[in-house]
N, C-alpha and C. Protein backbone atom coordinates (compact mmCIF):
# COMPACT_ATOMS: atom_id res chain seq x y z
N UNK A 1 0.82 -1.19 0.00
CA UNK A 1 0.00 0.00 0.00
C UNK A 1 0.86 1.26 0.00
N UNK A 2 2.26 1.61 0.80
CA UNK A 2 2.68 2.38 0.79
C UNK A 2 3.47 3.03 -0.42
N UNK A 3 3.78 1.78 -1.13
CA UNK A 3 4.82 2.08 -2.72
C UNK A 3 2.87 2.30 -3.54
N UNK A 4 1.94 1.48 -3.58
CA UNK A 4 1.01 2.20 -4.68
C UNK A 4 0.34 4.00 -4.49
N UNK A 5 0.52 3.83 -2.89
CA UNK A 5 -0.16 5.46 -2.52
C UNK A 5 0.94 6.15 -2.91
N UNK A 6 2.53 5.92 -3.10
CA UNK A 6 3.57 7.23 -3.55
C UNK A 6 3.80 7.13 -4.82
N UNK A 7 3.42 5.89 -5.32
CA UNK A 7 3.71 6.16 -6.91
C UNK A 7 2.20 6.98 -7.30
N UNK A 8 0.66 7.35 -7.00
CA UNK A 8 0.00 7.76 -6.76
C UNK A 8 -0.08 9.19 -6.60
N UNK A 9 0.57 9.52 -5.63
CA UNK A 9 1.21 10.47 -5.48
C UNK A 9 2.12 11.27 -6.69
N UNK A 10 3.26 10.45 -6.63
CA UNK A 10 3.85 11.19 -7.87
C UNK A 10 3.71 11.28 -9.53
N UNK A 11 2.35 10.67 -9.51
CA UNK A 11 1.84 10.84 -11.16
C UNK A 11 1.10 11.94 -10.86
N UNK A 12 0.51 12.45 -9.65
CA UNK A 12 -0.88 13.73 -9.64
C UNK A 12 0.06 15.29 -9.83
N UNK A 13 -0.69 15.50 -10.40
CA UNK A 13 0.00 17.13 -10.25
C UNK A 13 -1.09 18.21 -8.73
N UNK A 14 -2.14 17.45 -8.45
CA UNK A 14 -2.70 17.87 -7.54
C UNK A 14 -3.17 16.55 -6.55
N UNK A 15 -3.00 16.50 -5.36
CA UNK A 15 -3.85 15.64 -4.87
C UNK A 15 -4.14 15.57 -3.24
N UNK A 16 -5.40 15.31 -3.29
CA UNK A 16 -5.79 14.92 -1.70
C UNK A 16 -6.36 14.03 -1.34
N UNK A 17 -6.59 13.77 -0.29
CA UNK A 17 -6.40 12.29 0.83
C UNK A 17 -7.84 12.00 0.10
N UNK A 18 -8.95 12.39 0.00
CA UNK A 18 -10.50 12.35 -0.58
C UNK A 18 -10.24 11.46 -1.58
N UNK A 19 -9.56 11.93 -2.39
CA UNK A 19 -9.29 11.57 -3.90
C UNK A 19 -8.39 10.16 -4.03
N UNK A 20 -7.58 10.33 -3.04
CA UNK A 20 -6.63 9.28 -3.18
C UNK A 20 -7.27 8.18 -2.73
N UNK A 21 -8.42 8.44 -1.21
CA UNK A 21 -9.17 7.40 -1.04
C UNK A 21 -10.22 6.84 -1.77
N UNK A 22 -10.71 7.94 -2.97
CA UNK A 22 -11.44 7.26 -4.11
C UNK A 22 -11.35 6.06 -4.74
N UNK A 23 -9.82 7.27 -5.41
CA UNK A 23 -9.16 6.46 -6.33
C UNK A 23 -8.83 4.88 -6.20
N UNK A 24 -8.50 4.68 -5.28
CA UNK A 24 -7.87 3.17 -4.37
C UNK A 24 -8.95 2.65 -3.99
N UNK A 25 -10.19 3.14 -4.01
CA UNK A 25 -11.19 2.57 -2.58
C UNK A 25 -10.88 1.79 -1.68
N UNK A 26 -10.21 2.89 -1.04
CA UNK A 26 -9.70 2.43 0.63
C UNK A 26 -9.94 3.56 1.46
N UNK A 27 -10.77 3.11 2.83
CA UNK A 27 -10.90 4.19 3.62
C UNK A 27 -10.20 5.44 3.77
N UNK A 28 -10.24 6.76 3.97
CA UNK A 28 -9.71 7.80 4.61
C UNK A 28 -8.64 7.67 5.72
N UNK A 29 -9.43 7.12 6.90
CA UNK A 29 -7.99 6.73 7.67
C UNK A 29 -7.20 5.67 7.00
N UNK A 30 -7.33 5.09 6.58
CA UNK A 30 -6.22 4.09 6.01
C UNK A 30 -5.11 5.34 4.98
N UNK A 31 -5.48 6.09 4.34
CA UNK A 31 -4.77 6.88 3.33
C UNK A 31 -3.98 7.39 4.79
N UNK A 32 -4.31 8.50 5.64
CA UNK A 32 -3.79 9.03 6.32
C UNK A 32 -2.93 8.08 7.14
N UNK A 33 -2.82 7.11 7.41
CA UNK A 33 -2.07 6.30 8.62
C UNK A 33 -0.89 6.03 6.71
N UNK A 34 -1.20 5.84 5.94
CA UNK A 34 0.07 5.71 5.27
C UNK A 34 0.79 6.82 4.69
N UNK A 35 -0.07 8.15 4.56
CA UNK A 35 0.99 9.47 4.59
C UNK A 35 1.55 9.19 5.42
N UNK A 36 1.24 8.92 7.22
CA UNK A 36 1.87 9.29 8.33
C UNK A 36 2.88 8.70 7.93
N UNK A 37 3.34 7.23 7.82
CA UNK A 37 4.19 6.74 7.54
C UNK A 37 4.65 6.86 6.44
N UNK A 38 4.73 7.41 5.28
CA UNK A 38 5.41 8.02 4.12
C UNK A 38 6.09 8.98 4.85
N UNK A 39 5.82 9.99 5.64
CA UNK A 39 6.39 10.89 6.08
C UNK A 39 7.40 11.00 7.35
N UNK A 40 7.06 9.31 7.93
CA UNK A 40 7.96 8.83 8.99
C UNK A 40 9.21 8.71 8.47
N UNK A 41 8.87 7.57 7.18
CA UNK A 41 9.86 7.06 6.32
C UNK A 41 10.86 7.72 5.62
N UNK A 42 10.77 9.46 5.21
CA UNK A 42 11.14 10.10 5.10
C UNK A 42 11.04 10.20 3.24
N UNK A 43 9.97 9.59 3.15
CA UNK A 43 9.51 9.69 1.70
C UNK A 43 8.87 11.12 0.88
N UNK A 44 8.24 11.55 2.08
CA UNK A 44 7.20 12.53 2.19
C UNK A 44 7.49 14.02 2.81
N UNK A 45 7.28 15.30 2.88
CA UNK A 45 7.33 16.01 4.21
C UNK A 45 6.53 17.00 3.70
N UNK A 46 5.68 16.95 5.52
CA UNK A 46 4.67 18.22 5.07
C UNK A 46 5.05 19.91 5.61
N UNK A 47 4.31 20.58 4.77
CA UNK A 47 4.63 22.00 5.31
C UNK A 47 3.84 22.64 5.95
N UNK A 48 3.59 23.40 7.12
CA UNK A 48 2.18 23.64 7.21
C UNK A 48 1.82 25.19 6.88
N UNK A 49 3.11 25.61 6.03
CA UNK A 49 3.50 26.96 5.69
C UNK A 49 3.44 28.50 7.09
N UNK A 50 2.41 29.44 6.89
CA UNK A 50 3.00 30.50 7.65
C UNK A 50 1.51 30.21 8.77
N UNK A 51 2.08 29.87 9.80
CA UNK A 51 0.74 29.55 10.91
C UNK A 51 0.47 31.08 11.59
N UNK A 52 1.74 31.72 11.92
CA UNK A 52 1.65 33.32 12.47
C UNK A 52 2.02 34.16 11.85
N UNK A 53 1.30 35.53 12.97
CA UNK A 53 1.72 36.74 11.63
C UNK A 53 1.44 37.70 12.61
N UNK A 54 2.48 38.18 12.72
CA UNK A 54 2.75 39.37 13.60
C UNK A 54 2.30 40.76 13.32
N UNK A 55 1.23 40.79 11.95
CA UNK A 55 0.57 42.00 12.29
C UNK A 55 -0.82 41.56 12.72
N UNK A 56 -1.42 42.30 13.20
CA UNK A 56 -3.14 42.08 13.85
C UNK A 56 -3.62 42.42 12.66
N UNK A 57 -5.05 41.34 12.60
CA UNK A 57 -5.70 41.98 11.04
C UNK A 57 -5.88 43.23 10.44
N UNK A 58 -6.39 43.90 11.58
CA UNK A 58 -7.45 45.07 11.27
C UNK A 58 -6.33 46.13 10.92
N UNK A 59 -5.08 45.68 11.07
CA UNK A 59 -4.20 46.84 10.19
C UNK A 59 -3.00 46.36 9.05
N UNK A 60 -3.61 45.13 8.79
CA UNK A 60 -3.32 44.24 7.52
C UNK A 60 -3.38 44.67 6.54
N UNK A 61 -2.69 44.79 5.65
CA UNK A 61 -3.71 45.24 3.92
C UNK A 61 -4.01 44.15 3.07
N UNK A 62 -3.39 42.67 3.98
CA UNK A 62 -4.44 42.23 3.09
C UNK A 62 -5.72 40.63 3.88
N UNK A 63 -5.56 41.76 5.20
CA UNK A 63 -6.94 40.98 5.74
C UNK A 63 -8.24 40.21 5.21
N UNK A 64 -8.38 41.19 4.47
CA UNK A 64 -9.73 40.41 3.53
C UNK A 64 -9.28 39.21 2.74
N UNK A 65 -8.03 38.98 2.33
CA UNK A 65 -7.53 37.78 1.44
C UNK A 65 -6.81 36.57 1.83
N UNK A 66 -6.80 36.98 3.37
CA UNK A 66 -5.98 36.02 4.01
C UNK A 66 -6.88 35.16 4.24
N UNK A 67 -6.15 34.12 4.59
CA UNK A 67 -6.45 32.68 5.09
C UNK A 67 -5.79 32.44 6.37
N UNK A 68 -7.17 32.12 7.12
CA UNK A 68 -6.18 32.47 8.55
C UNK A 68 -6.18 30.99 9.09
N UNK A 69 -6.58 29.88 8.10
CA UNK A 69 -5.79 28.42 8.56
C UNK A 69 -4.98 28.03 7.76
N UNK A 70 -4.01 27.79 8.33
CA UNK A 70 -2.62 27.37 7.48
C UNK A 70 -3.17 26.10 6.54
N UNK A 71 -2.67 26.40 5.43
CA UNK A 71 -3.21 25.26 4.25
C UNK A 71 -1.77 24.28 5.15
N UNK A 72 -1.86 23.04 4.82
CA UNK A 72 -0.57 21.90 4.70
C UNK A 72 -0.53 21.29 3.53
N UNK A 73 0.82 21.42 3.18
CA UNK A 73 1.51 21.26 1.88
C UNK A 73 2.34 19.71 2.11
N UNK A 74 2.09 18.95 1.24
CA UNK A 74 2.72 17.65 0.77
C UNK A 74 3.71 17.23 -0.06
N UNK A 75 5.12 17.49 0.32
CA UNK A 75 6.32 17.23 -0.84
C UNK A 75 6.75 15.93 -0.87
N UNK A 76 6.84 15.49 -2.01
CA UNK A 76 7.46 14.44 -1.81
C UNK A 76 9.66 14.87 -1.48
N UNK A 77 10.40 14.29 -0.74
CA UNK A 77 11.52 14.37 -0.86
C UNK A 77 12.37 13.88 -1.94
N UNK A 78 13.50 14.34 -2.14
CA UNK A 78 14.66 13.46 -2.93
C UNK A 78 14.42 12.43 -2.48
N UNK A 79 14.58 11.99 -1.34
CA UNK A 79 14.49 10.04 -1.05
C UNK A 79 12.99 9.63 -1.93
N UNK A 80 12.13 10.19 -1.45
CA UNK A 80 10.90 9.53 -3.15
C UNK A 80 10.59 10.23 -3.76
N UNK A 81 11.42 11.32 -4.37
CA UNK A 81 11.75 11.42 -6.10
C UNK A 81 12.61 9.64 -6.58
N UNK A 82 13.92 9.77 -5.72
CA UNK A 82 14.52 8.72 -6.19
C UNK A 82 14.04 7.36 -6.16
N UNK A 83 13.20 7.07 -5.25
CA UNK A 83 12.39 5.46 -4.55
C UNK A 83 11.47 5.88 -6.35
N UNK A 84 10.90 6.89 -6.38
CA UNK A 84 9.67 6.78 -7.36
C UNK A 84 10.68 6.41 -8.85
N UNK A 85 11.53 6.65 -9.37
CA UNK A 85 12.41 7.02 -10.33
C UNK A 85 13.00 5.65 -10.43
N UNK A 86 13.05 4.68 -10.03
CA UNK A 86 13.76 3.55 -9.71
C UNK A 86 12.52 2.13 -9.45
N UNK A 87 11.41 3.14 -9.46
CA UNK A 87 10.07 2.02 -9.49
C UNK A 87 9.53 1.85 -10.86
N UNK A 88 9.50 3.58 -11.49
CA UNK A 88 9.44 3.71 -12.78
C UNK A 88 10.08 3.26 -13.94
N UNK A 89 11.35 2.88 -14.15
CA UNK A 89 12.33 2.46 -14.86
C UNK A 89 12.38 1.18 -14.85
């Protein structure tokens, strides 16, 4: 499960856990307990980009456009670029 969810992974140019659990029809937690471990493994790493922000909204300029929950971002690493590159070939 863990080599079909990262090769999975690295054919999408977009993807989320919803989709991936479609795609596979395999539960939601099951997808997530094998990111976790993609990302143990050091296959994976997430970002959770900018969580704070040291100005207060209301004198923001761009309050109205912000997003005030950090999106989390999903990279795959060099270790599976290379694991994927070596599955592919």
């Amino acid at each position: 499960m863990l080599k079909e969810l990262l090769v999975e992974i690295g054919r999408a140019d977009y993807i989320s856990k919803y989709m991936l659990a479609s795609k596979m029809n395999q539960p939601l937690g099951l997808i997530e307990d094998v990111f976790t471990q993609l990302i143990r493994l050091g296959f994976l790493e997430e970002d959770e980009g900018l969580s704070t922000c040291d100005l207060p909204c209301g004198r923001c300029p761009y309050a109205s456009m912000c997003n005030t929950n950090p999106i989390k971002t999903i990279n795959l690493t060099k270790k599976g670029q290379d694991y994927l590159t070596s599955l592919l070939n």
